[in-house]
C-alpha atoms as a PDB file:
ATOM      1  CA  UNK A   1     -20.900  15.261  15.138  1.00  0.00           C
ATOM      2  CA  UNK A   2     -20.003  12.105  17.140  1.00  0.00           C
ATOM      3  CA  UNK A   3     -22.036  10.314  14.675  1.00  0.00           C
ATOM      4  CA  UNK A   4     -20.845  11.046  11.577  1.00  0.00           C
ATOM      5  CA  UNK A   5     -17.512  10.234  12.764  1.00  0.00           C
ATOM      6  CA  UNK A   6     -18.577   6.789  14.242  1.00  0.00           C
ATOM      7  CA  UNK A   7     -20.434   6.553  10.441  1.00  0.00           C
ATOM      8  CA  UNK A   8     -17.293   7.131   8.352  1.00  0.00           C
ATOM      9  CA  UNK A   9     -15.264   4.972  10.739  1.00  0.00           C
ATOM     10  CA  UNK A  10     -17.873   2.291  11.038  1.00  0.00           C
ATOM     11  CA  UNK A  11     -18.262   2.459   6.783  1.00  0.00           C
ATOM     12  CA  UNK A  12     -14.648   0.932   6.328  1.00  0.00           C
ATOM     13  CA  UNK A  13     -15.303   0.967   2.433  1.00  0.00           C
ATOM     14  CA  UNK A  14     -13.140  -1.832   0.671  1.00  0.00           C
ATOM     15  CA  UNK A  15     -12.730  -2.280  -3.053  1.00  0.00           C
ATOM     16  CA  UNK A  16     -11.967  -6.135  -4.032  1.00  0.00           C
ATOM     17  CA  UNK A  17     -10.483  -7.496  -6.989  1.00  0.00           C
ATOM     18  CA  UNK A  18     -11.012 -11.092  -7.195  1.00  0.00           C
ATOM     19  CA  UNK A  19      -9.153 -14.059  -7.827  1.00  0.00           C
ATOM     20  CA  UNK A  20     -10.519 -13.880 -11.420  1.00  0.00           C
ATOM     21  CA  UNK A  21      -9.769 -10.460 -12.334  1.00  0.00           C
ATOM     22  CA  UNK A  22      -7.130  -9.642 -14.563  1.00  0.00           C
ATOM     23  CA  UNK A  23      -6.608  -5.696 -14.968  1.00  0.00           C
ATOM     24  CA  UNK A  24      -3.656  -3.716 -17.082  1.00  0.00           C
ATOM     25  CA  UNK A  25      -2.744  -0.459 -16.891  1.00  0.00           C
ATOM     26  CA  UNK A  26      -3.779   2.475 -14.235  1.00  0.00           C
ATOM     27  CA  UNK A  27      -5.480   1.386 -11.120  1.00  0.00           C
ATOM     28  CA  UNK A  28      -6.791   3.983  -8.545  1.00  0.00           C
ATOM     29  CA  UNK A  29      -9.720   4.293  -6.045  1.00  0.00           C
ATOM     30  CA  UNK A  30     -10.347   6.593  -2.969  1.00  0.00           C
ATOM     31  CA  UNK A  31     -10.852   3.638  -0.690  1.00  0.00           C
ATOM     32  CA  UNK A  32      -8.475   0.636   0.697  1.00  0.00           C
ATOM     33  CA  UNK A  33      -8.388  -2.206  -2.196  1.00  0.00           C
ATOM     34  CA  UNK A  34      -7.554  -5.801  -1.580  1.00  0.00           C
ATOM     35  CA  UNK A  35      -6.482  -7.559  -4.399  1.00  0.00           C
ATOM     36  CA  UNK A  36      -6.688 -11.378  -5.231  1.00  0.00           C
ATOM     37  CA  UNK A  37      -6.123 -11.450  -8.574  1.00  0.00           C
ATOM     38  CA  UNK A  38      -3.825 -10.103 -11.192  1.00  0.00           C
ATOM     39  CA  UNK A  39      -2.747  -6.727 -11.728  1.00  0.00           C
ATOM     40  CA  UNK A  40       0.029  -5.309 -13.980  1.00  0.00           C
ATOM     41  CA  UNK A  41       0.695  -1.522 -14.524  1.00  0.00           C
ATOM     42  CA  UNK A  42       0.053   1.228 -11.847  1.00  0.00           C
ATOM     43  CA  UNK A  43      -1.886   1.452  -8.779  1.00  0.00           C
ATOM     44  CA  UNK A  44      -2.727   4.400  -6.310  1.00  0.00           C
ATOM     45  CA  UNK A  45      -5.364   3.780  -4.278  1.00  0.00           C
ATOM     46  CA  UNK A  46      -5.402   7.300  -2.870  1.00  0.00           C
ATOM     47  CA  UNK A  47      -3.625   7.715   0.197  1.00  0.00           C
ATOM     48  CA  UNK A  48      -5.492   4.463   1.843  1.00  0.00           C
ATOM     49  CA  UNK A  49      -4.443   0.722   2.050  1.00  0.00           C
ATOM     50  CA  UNK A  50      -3.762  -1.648  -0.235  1.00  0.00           C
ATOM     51  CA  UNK A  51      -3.393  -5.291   0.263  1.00  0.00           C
ATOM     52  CA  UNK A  52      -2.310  -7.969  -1.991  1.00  0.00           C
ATOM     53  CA  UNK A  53      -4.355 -11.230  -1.246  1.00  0.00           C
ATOM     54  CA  UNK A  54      -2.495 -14.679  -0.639  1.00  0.00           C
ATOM     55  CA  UNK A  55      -3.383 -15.114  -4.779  1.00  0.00           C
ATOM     56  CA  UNK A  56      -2.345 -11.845  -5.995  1.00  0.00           C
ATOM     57  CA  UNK A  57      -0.116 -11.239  -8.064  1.00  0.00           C
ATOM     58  CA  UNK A  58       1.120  -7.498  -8.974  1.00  0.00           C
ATOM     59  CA  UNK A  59       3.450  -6.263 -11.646  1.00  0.00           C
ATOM     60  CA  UNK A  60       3.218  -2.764 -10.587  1.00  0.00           C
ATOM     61  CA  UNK A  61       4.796   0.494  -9.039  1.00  0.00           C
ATOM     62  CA  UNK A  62       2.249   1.172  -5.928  1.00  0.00           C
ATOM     63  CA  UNK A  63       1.602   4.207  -3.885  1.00  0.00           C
ATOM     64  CA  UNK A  64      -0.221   3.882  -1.003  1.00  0.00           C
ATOM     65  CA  UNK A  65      -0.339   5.172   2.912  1.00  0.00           C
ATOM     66  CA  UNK A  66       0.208   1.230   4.106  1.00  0.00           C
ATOM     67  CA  UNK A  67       0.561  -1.805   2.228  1.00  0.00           C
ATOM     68  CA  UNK A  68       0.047  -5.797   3.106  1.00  0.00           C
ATOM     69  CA  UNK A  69       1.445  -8.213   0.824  1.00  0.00           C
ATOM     70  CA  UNK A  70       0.626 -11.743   1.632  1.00  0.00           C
ATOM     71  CA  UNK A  71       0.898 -12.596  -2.209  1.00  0.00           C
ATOM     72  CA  UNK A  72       3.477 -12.116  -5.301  1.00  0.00           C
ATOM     73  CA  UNK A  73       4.706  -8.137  -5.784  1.00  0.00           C
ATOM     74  CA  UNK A  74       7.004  -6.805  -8.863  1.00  0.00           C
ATOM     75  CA  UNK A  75       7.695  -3.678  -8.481  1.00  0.00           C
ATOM     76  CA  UNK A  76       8.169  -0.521  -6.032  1.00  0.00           C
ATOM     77  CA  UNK A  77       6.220   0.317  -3.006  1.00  0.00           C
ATOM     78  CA  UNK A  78       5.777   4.186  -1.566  1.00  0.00           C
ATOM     79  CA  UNK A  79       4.472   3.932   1.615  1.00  0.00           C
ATOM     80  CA  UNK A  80       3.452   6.831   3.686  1.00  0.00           C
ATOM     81  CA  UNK A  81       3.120   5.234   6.984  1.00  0.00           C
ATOM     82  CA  UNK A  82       3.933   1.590   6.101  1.00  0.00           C
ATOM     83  CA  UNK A  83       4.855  -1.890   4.809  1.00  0.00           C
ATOM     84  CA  UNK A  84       4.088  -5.155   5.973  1.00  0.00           C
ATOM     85  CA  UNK A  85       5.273  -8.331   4.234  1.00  0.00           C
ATOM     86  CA  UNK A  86       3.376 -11.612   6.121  1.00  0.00           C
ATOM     87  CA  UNK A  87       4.532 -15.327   5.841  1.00  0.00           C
ATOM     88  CA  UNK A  88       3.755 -16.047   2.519  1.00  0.00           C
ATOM     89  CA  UNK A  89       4.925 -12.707   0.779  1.00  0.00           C
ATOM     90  CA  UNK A  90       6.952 -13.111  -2.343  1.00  0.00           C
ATOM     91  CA  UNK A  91       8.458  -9.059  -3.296  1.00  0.00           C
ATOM     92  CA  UNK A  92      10.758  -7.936  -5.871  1.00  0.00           C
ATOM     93  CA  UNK A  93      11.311  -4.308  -5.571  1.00  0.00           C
ATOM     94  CA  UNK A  94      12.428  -1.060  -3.966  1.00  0.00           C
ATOM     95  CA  UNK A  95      10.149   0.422  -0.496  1.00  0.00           C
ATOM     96  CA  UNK A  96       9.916   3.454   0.467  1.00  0.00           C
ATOM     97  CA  UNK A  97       8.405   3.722   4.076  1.00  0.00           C
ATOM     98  CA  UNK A  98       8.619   5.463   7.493  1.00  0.00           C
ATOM     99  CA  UNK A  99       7.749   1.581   8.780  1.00  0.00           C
ATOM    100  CA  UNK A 100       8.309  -1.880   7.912  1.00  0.00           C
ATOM    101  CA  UNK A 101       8.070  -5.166   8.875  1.00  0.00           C
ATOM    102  CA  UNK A 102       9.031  -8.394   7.395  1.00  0.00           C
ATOM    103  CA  UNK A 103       7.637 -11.844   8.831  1.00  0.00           C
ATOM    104  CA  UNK A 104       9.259 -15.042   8.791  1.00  0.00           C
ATOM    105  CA  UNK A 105       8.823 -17.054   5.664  1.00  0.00           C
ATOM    106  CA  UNK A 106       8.335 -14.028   3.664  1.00  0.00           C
ATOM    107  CA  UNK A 107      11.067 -13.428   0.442  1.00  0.00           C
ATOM    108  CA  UNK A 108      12.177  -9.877  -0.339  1.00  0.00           C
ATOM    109  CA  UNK A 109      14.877  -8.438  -2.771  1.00  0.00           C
ATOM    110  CA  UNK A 110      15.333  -5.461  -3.099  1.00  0.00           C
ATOM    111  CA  UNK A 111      16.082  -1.897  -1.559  1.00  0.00           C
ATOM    112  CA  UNK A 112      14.467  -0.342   1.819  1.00  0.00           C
ATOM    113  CA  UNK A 113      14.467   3.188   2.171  1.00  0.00           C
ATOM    114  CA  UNK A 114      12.980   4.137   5.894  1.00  0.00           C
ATOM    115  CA  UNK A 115      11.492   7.834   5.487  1.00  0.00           C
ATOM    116  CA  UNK A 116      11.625  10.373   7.979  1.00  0.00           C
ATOM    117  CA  UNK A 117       7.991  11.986   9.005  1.00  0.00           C
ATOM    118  CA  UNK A 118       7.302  14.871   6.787  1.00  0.00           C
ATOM    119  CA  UNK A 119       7.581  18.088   8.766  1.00  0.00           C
ATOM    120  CA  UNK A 120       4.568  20.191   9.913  1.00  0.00           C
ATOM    121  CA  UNK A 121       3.609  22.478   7.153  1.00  0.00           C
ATOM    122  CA  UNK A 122       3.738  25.381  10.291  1.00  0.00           C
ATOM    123  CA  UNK A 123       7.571  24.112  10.503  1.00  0.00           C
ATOM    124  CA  UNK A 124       8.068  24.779   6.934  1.00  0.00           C
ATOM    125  CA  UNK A 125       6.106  28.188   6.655  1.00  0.00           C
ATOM    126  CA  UNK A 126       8.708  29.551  10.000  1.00  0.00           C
ATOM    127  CA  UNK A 127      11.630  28.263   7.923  1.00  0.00           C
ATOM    128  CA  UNK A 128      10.679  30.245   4.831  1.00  0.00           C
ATOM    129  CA  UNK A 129      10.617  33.471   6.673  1.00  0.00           C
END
């Protein structure tokens, strides 16, 4: 078993949109996606990461577990674990997140909303009782 777990962790599958790529409308994949170039619409990359490139730029709501933006971002971010906005971040738009951070240099407007960590399911079962 110990190596098929260092397998899936070694894999570290990555979908890239380029700095040429212009895409409209639903975007989803079951691995972490970088993007570099344009996207406008949706984008759910499936409880994994998403990062928008230095070049991106996103006109989208996004739902991801963490999300990098190092580029331009319209819209609002669900995070389930996190947010990170580097230097050169431009974001306007609403967060949701249980964790944020916001470097120097980096331009955000908008609304934060820090989450709470979802209860156990066991927790929730007990309560129902």
């Amino acid at each position: 078993m110990e190596t098929t777990n260092a397998r899936e962790t070694a894999r570290g599958e990555t979908t890239l949109i380029g700095t040429s790529i212009v895409i409209k409308g639903e975007l989803s994949c079951g691995e972490d996606l970088y993007i570099d170039g344009q996207v406008e619409g949706t984008i759910d990359p499936k409880g994994n990461q998403l990062t928008i490139g230095p070049h991106g730029r996103v006109k989208a709501n996004v739902n991801a577990s963490a999300v990098v933006v190092q580029g331009k971002l319209e819209g609002s971010i669900q995070a389930s674990d996190r947010v990170d906005l580097k230097q050169s971040a431009v974001v306007t738009g609403d967060i949701a997140t249980q964790r944020i951070s916001i470097d120097d240099g980096a331009y955000f407007k908008g609304r934060v909303n820090i989450q709470r960590e979802s209860p156990k399911k066991e927790v929730v079962r007990a309560a129902a009782s």
